[in-house]
C-alpha atoms as a PDB file:
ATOM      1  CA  UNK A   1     -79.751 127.289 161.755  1.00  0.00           C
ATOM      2  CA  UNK A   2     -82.784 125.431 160.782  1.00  0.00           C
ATOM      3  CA  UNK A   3     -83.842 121.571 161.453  1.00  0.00           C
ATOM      4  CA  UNK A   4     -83.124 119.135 158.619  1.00  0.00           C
ATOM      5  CA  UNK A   5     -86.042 118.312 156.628  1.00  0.00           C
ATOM      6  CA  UNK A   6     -87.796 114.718 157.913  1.00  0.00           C
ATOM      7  CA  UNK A   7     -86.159 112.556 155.600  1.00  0.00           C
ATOM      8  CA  UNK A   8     -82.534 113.901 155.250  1.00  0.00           C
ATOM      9  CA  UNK A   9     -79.530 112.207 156.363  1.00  0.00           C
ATOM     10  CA  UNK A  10     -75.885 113.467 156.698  1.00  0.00           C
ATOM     11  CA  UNK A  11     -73.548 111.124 156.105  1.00  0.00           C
ATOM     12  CA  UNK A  12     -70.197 111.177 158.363  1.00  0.00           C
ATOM     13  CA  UNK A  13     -67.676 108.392 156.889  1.00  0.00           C
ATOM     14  CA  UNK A  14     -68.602 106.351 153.746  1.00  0.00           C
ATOM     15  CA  UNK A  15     -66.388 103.388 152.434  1.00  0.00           C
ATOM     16  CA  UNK A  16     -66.004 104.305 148.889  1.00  0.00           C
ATOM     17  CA  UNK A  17     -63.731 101.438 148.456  1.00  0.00           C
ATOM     18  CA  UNK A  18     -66.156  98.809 149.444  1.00  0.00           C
ATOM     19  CA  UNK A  19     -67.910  99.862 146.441  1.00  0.00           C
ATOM     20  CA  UNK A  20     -65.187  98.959 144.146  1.00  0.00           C
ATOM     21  CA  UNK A  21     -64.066  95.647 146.186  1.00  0.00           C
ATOM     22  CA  UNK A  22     -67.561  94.489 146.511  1.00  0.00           C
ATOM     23  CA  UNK A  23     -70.708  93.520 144.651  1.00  0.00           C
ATOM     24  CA  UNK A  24     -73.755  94.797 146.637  1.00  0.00           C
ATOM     25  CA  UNK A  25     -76.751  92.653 146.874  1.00  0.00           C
ATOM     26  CA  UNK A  26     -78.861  94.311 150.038  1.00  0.00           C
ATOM     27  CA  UNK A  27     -78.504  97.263 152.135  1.00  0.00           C
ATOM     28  CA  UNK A  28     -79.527  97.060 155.709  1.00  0.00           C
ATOM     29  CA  UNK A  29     -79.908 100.213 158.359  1.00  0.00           C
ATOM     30  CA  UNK A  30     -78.404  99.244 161.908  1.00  0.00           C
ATOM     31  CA  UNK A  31     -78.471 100.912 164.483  1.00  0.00           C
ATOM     32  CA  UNK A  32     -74.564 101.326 166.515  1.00  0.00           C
ATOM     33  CA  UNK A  33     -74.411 100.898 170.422  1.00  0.00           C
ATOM     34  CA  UNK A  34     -71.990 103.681 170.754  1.00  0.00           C
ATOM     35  CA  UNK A  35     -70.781 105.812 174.070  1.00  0.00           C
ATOM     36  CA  UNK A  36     -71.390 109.341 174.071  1.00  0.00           C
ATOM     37  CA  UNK A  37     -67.956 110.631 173.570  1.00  0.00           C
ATOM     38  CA  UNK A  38     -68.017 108.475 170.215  1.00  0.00           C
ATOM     39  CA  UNK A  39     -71.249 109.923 169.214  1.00  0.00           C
ATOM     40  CA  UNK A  40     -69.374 113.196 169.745  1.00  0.00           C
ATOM     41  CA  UNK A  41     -66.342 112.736 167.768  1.00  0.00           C
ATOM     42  CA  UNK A  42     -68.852 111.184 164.953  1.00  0.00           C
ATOM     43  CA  UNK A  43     -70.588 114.708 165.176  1.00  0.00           C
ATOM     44  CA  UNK A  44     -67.190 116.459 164.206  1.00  0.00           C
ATOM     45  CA  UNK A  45     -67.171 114.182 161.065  1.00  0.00           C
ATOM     46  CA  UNK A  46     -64.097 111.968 162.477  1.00  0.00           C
ATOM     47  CA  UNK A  47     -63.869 107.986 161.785  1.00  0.00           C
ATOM     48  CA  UNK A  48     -63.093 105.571 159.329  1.00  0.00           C
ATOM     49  CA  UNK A  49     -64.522 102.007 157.833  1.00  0.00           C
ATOM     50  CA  UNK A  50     -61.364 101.395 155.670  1.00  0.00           C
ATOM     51  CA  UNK A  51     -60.791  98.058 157.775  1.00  0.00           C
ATOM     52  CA  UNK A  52     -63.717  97.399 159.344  1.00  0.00           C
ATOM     53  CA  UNK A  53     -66.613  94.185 158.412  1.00  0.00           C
ATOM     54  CA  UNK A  54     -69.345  92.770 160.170  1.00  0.00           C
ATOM     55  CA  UNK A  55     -69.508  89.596 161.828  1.00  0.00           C
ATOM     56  CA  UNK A  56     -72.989  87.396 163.148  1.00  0.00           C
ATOM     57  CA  UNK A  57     -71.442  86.054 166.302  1.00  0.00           C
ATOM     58  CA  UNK A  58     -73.857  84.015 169.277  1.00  0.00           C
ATOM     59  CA  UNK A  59     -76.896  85.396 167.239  1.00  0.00           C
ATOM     60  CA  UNK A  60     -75.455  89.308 167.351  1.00  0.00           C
ATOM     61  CA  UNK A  61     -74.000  91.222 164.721  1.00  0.00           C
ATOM     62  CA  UNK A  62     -70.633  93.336 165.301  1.00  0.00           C
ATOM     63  CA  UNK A  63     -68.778  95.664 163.643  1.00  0.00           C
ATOM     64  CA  UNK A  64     -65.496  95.154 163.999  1.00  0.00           C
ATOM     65  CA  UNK A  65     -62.124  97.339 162.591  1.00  0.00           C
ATOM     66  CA  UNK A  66     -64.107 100.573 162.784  1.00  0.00           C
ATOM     67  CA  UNK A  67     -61.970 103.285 163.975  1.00  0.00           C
ATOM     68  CA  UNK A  68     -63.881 106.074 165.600  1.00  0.00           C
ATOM     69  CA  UNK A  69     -60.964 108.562 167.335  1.00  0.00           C
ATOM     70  CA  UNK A  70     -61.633 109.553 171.047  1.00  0.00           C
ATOM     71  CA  UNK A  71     -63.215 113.200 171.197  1.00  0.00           C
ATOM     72  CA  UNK A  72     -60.954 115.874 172.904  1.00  0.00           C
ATOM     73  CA  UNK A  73     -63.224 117.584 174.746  1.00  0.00           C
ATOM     74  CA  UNK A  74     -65.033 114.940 176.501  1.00  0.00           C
ATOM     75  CA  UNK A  75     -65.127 115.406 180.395  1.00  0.00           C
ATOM     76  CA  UNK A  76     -64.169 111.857 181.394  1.00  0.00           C
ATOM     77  CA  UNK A  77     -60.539 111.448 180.370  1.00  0.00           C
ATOM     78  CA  UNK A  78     -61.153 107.921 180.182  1.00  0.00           C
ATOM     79  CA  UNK A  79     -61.823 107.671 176.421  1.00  0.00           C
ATOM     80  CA  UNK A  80     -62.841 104.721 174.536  1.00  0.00           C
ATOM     81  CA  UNK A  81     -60.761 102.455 172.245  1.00  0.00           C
ATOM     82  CA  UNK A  82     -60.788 103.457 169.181  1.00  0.00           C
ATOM     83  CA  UNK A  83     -61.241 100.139 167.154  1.00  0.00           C
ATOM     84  CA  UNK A  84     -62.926  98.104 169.436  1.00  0.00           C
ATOM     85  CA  UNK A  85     -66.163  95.481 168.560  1.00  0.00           C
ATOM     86  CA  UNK A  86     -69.814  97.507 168.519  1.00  0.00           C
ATOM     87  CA  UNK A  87     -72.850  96.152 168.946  1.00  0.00           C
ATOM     88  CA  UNK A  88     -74.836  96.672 165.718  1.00  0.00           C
ATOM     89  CA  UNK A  89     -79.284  96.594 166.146  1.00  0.00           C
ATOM     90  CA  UNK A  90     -80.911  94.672 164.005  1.00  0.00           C
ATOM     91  CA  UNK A  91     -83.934  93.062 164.231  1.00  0.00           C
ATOM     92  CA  UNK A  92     -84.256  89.287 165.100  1.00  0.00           C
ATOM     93  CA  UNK A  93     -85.267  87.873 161.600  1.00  0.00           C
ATOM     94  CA  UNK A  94     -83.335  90.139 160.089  1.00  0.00           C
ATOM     95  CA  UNK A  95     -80.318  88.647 161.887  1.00  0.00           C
ATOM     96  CA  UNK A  96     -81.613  85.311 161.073  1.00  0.00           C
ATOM     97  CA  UNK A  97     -81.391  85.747 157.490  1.00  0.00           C
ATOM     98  CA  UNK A  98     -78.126  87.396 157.373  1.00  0.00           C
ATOM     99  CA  UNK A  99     -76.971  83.842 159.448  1.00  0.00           C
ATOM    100  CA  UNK A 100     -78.509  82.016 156.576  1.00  0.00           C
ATOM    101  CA  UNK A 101     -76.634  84.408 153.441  1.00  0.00           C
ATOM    102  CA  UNK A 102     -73.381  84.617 155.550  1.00  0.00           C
ATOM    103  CA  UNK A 103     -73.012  81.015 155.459  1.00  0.00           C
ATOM    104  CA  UNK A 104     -73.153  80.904 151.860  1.00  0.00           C
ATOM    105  CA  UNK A 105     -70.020  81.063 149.618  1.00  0.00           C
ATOM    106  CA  UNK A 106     -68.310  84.070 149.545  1.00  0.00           C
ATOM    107  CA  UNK A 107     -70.686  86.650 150.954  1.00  0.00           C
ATOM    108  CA  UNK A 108     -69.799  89.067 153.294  1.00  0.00           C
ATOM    109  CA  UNK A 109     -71.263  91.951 155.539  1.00  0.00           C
ATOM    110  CA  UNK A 110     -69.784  95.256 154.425  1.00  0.00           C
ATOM    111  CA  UNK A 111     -69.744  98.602 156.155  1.00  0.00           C
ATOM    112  CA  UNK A 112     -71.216 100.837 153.561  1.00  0.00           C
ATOM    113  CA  UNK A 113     -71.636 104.440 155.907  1.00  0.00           C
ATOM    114  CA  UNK A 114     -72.057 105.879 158.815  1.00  0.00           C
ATOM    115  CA  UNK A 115     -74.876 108.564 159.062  1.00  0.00           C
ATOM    116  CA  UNK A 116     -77.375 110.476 161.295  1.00  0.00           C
ATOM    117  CA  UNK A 117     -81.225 110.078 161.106  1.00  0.00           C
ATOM    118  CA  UNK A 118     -83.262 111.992 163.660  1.00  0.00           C
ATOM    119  CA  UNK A 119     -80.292 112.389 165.888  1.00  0.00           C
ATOM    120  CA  UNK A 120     -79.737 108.363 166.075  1.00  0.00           C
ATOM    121  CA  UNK A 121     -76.068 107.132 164.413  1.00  0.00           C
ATOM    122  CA  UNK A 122     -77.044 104.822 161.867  1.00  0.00           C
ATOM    123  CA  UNK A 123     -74.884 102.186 159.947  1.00  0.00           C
ATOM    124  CA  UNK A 124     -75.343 100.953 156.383  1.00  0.00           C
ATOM    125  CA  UNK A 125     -74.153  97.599 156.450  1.00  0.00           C
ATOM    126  CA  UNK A 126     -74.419  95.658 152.859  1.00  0.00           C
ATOM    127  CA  UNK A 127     -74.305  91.826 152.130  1.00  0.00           C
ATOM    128  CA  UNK A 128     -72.012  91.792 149.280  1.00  0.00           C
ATOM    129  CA  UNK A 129     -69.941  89.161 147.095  1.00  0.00           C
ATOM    130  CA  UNK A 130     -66.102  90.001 146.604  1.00  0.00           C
ATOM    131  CA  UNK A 131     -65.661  91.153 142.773  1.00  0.00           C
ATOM    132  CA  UNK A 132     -62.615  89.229 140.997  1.00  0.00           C
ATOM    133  CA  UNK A 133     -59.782  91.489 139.735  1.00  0.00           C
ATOM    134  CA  UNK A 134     -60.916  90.913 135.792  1.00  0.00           C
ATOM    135  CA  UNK A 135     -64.324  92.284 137.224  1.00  0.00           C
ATOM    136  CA  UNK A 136     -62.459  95.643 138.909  1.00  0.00           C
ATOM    137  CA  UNK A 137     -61.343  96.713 135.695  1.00  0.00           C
ATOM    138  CA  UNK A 138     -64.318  95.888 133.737  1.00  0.00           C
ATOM    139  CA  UNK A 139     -66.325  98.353 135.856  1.00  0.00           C
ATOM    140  CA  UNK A 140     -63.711 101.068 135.452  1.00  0.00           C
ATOM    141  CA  UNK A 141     -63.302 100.652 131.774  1.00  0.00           C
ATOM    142  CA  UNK A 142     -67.291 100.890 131.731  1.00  0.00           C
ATOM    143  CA  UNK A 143     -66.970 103.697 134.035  1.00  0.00           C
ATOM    144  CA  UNK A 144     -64.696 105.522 131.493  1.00  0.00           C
ATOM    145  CA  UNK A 145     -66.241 104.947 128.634  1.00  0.00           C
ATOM    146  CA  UNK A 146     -69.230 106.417 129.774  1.00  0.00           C
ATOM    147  CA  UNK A 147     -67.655 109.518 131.180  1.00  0.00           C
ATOM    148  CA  UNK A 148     -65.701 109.832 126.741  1.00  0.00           C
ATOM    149  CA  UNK A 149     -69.595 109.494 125.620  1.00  0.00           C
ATOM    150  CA  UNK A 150     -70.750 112.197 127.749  1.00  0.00           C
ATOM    151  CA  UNK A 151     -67.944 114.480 126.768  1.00  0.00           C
ATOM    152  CA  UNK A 152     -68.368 113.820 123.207  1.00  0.00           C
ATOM    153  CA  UNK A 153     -71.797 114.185 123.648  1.00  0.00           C
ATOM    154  CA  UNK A 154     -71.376 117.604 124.936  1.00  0.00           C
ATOM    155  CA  UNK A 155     -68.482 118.856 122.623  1.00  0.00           C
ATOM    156  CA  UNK A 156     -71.445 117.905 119.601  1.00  0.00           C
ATOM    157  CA  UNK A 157     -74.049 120.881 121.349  1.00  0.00           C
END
């Protein structure tokens, strides 16, 4: 088994839907204060950001809603709960400005993934606007229309 190359990253749980609800306008990278049997149980690929958001609270940034299962082979039987508020590391302007965009009209923070980079669980937390529902299905029909040029395209060759 050989070491990822420097700039790889292997994503555990993504939240494809966020892509669909939500207009990105930045990407951050955080860093998660996690315990080690969560760590763990991210390892195995287990978790999920299907209800989880962030939220800038007494100059800190939280996740909350993300679901991370306790691992069952951890030594201390006293696991973790599951869906409780984590610490997210940003740094201090960084935090400031997300105050300042946050406070705007209708921008949220949106869990985007969870990964690993250079053994460190990262989170990809995006500032996005909520699309409307007009907007959802403009995307799709975009979506498919591109997908009936390609397959034209290649029924032509």
């Amino acid at each position: 088994m050989g070491r990822k190359a420097e700039g790889e990253h292997r994503t555990v749980v993504s939240n494809r839907k966020a892509r669909h609800d939500y207009e990105i306008l930045e990407r951050f990278e955080t860093g998660i204060v996690l315990t080690g049997s969560e760590v763990k149980s991210l390892r195995a690929g287990r978790g999920s950001l299907a209800e989880a958001y962030g939220r800038v609270r007494d100059g800190e940034v939280w996740i909350e809603g993300m679901h991370v299962p306790p691992y069952e082979q951890a030594m201390d039987k006293r696991t973790h709960d599951p869906i409780r508020p984590r610490k997210l590391l940003l740094h201090r302007d960084e935090i400031q400005r997300l105050v300042g965009k946050t406070a705007e009209r209708g921008l949220a923070l949106v869990p985007l993934r969870v990964y690993f980079a250079h053994g460190l669980a990262k989170l990809e937390l995006g500032l996005a606007r909520g699309k409307r529902q007009f907007e959802k299905r403009q995307a799709i029909a975009e979506r498919e229309h591109r997908r009936e040029m390609l397959r034209e395209a290649g029924r032509r060759r």
